[in-house]
C-alpha atoms as a PDB file:
ATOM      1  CA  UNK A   1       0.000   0.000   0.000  1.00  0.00           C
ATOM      2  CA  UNK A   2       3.243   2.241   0.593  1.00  0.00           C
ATOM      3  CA  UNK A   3       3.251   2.530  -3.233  1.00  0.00           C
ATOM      4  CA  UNK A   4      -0.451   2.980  -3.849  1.00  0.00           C
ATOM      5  CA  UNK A   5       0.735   6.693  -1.879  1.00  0.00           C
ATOM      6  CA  UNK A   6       4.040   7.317  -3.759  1.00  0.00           C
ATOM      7  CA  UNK A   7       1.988   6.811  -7.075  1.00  0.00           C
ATOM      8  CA  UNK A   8      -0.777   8.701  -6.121  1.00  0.00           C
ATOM      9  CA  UNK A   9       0.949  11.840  -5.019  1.00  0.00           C
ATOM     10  CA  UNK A  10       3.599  12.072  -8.386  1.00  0.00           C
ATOM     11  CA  UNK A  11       0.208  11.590 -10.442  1.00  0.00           C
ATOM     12  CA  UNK A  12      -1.331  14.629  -8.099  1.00  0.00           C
ATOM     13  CA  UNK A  13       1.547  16.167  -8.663  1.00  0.00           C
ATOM     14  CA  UNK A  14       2.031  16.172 -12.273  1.00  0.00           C
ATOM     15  CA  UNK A  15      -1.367  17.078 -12.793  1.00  0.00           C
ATOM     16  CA  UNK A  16      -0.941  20.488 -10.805  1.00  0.00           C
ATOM     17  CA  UNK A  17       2.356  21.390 -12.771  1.00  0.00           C
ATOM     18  CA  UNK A  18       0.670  20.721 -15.836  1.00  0.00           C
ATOM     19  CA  UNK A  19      -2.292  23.084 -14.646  1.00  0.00           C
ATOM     20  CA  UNK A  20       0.023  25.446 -13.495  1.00  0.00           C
ATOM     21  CA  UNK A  21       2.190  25.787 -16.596  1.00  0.00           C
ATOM     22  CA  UNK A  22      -1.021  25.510 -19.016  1.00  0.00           C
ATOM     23  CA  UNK A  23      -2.100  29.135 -16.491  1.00  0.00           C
ATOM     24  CA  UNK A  24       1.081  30.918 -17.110  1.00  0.00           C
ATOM     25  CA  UNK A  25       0.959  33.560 -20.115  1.00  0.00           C
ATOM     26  CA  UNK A  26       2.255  31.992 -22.828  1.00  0.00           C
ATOM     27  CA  UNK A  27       4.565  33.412 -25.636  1.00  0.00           C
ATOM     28  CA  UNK A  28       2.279  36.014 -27.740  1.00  0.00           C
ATOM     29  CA  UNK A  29       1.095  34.152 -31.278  1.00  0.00           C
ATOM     30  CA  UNK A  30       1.234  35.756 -34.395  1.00  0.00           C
ATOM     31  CA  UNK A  31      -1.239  34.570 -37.176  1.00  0.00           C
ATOM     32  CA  UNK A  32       0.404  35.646 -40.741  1.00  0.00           C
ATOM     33  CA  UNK A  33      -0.994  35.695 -43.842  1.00  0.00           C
ATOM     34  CA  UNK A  34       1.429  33.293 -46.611  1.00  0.00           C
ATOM     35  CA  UNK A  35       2.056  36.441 -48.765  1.00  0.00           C
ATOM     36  CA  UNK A  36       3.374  38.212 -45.340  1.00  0.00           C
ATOM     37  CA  UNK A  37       5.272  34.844 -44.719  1.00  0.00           C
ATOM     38  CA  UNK A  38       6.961  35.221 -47.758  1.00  0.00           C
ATOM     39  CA  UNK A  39       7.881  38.238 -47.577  1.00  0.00           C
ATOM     40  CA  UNK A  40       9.774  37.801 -44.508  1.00  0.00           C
ATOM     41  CA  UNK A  41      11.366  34.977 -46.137  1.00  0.00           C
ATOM     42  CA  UNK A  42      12.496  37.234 -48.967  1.00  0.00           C
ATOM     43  CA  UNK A  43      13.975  39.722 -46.843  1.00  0.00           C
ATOM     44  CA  UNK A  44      15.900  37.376 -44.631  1.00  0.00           C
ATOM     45  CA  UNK A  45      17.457  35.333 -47.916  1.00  0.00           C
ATOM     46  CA  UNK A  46      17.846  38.426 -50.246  1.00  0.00           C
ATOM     47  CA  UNK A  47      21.131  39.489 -48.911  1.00  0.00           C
ATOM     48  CA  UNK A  48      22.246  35.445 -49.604  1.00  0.00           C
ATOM     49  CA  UNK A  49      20.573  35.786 -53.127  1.00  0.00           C
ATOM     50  CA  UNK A  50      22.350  38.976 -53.525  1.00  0.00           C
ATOM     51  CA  UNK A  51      25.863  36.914 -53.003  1.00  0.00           C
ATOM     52  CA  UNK A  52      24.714  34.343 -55.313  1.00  0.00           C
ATOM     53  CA  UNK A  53      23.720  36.792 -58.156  1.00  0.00           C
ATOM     54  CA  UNK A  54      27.348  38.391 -57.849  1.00  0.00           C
ATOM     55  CA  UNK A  55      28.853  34.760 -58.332  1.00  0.00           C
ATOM     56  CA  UNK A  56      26.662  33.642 -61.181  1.00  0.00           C
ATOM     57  CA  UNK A  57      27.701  37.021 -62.852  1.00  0.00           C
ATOM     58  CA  UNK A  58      31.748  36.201 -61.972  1.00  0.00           C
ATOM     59  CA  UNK A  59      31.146  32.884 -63.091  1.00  0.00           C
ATOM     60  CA  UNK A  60      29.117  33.880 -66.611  1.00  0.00           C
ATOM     61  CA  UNK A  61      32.687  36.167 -67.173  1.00  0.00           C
ATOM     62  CA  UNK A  62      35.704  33.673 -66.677  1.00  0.00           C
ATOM     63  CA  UNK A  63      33.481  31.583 -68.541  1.00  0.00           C
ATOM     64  CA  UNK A  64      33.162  34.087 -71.422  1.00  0.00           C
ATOM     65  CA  UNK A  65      36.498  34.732 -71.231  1.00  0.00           C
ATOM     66  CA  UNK A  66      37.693  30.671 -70.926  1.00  0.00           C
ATOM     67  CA  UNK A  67      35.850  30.493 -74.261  1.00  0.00           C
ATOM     68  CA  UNK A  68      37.785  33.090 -75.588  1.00  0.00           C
ATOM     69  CA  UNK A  69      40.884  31.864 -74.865  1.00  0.00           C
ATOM     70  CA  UNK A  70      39.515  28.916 -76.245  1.00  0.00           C
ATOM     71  CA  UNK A  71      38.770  30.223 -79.473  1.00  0.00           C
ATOM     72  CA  UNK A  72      42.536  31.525 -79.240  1.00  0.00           C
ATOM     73  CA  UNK A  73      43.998  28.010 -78.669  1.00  0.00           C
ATOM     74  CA  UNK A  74      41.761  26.440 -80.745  1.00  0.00           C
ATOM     75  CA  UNK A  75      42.820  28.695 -83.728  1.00  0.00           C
ATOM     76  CA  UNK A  76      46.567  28.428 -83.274  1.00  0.00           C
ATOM     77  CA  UNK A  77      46.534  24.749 -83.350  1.00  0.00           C
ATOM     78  CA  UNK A  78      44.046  24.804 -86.383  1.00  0.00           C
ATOM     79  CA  UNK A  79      46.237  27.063 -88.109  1.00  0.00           C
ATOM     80  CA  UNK A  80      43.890  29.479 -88.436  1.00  0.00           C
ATOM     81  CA  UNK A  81      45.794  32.646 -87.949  1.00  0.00           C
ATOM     82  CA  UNK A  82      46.891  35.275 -90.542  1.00  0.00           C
ATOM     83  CA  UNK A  83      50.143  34.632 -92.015  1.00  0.00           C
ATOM     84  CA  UNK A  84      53.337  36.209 -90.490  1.00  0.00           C
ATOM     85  CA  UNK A  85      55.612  38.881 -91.802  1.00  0.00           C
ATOM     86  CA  UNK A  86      57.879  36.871 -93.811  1.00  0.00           C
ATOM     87  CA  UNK A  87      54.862  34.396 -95.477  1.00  0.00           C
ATOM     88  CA  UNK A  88      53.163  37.577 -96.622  1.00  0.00           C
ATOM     89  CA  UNK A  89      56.240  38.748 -98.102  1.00  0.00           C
ATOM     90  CA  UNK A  90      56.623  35.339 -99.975  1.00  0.00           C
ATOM     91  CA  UNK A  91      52.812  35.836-100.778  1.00  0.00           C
ATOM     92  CA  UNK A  92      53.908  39.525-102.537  1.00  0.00           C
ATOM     93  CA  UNK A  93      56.375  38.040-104.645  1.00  0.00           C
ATOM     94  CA  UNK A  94      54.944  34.747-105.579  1.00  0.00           C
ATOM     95  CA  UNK A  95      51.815  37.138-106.930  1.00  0.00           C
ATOM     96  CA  UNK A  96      54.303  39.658-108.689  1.00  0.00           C
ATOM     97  CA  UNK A  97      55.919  36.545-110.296  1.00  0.00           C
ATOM     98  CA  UNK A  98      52.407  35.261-111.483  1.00  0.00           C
ATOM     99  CA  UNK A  99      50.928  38.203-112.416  1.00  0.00           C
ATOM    100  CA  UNK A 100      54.017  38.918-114.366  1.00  0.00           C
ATOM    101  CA  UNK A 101      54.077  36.061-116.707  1.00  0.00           C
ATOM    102  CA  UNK A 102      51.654  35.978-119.681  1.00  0.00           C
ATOM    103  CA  UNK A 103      50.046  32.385-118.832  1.00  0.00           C
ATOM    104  CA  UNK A 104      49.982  33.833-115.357  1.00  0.00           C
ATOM    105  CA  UNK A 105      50.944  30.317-113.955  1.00  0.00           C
ATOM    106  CA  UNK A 106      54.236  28.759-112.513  1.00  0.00           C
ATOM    107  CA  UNK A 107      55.647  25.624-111.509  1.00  0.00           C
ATOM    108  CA  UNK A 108      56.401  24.134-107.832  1.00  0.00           C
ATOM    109  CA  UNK A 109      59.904  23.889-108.761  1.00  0.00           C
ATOM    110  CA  UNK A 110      60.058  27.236-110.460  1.00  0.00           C
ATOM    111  CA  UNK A 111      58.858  29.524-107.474  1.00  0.00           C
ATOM    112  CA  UNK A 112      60.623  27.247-105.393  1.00  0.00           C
ATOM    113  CA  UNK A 113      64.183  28.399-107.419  1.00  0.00           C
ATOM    114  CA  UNK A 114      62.734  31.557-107.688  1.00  0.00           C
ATOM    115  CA  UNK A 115      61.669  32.206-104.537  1.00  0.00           C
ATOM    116  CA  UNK A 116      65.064  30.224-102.807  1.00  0.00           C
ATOM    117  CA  UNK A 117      62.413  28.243-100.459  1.00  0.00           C
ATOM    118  CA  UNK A 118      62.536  24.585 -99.981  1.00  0.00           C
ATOM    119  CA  UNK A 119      59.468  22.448-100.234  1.00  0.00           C
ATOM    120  CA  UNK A 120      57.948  22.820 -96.657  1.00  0.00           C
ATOM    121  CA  UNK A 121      58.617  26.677 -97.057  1.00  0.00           C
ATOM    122  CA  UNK A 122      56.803  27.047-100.439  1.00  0.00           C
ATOM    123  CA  UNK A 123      54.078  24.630 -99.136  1.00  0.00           C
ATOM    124  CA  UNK A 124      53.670  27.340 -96.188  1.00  0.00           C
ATOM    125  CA  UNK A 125      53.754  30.287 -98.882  1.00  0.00           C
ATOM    126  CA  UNK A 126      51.380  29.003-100.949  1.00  0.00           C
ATOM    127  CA  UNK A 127      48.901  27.981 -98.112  1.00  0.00           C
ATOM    128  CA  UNK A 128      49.601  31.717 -96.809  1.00  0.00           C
ATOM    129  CA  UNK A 129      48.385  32.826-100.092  1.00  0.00           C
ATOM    130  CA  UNK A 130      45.394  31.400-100.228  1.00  0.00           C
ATOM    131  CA  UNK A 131      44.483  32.988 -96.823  1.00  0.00           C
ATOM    132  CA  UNK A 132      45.302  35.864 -98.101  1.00  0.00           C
ATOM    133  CA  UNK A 133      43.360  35.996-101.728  1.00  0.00           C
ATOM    134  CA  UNK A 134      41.006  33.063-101.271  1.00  0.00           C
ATOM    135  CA  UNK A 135      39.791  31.717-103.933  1.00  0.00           C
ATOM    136  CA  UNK A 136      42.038  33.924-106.349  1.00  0.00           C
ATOM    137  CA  UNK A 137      44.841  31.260-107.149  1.00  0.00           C
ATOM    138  CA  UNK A 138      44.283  27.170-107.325  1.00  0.00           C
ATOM    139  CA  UNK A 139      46.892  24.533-108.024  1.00  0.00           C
ATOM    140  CA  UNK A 140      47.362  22.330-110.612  1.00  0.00           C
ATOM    141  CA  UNK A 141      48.895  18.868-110.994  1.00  0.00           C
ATOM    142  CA  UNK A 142      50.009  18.032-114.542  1.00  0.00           C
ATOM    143  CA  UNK A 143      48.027  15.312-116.226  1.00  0.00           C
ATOM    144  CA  UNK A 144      51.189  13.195-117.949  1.00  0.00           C
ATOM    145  CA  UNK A 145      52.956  13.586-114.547  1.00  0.00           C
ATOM    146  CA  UNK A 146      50.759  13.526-111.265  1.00  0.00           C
ATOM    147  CA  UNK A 147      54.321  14.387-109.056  1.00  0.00           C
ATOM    148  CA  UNK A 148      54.251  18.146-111.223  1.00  0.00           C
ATOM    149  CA  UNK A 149      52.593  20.486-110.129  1.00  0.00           C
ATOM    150  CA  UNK A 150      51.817  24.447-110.877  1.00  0.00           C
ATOM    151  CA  UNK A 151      50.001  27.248-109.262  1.00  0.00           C
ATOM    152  CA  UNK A 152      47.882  29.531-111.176  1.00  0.00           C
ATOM    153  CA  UNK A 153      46.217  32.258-111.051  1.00  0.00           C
ATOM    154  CA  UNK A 154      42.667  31.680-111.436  1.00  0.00           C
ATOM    155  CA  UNK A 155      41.434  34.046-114.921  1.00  0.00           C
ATOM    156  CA  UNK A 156      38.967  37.060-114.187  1.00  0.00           C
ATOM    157  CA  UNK A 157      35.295  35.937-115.536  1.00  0.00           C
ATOM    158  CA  UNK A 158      34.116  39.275-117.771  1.00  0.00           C
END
């Protein structure tokens, strides 16, 4: 019966703390509307969005320029680029030499004399030259010998 008691009064009192917290003023409650809601939201993540906008911008611009220096990579190992100083000057005189002769065409192995280039040299000269005046000269192999060939330039339609 000694425990009937012990039971009986922690019940009693847990009931009266219970009553006695449930009679204290609580916190005060706020009822929000959702728009309200989200705009508190809003103004406690905008300086974070803020932060993220700046890096998405940074981000958008090394990639921009990553691209460009991709472009710039790209194009030197394509061999894209405008031909130096010294192919341009081979380009001048391999045109003065052309446009000089009546036929207006010339041999590999007569520009390369000519010219005093060797074969990888006049193969660089004459790809220079048709950077430079596409479309303006085209080359030739002979038809009794396939290992001949010429560079001409291409006659003016009237």
């Amino acid at each position: 019966m000694f425990k009937k008691i012990d039971v009986a009064k922690g019940i009693n009192n847990l009931a009266s703390t219970q009553q006695a917290e449930a009679a204290k003023p609580s916190e005060n409650v706020f009822i929000l509307t959702s728009g309200q809601l989200q705009e508190i939201v809003k103004q406690a993540t905008q300086p974070l969005q803020d932060k993220i906008d700046i890096l998405e911008g940074r981000m958008n611009a090394a990639g921009e320029i990553q691209d460009k220096q991709d472009e710039k990579i790209n194009s030197l190992l394509n061999h894209d680029k405008l031909p130096g100083k010294i192919e341009r000057e081979r380009v001048e005189k391999i045109v003065k030499y052309l446009h000089a002769r009546q036929d207006h065409k010339a041999s590999f192995e007569t520009l390369k004399g000519h010219l005093k280039l060797n074969d990888s040299q006049l193969s660089q000269a004459i790809t220079a030259l048709g950077k430079l005046y596409p479309g303006k000269y085209r080359r030739i192999k002979e038809q009794s010998d396939k290992r001949k060939r010429w560079l001409q330039e291409v006659p003016k339609v009237k």
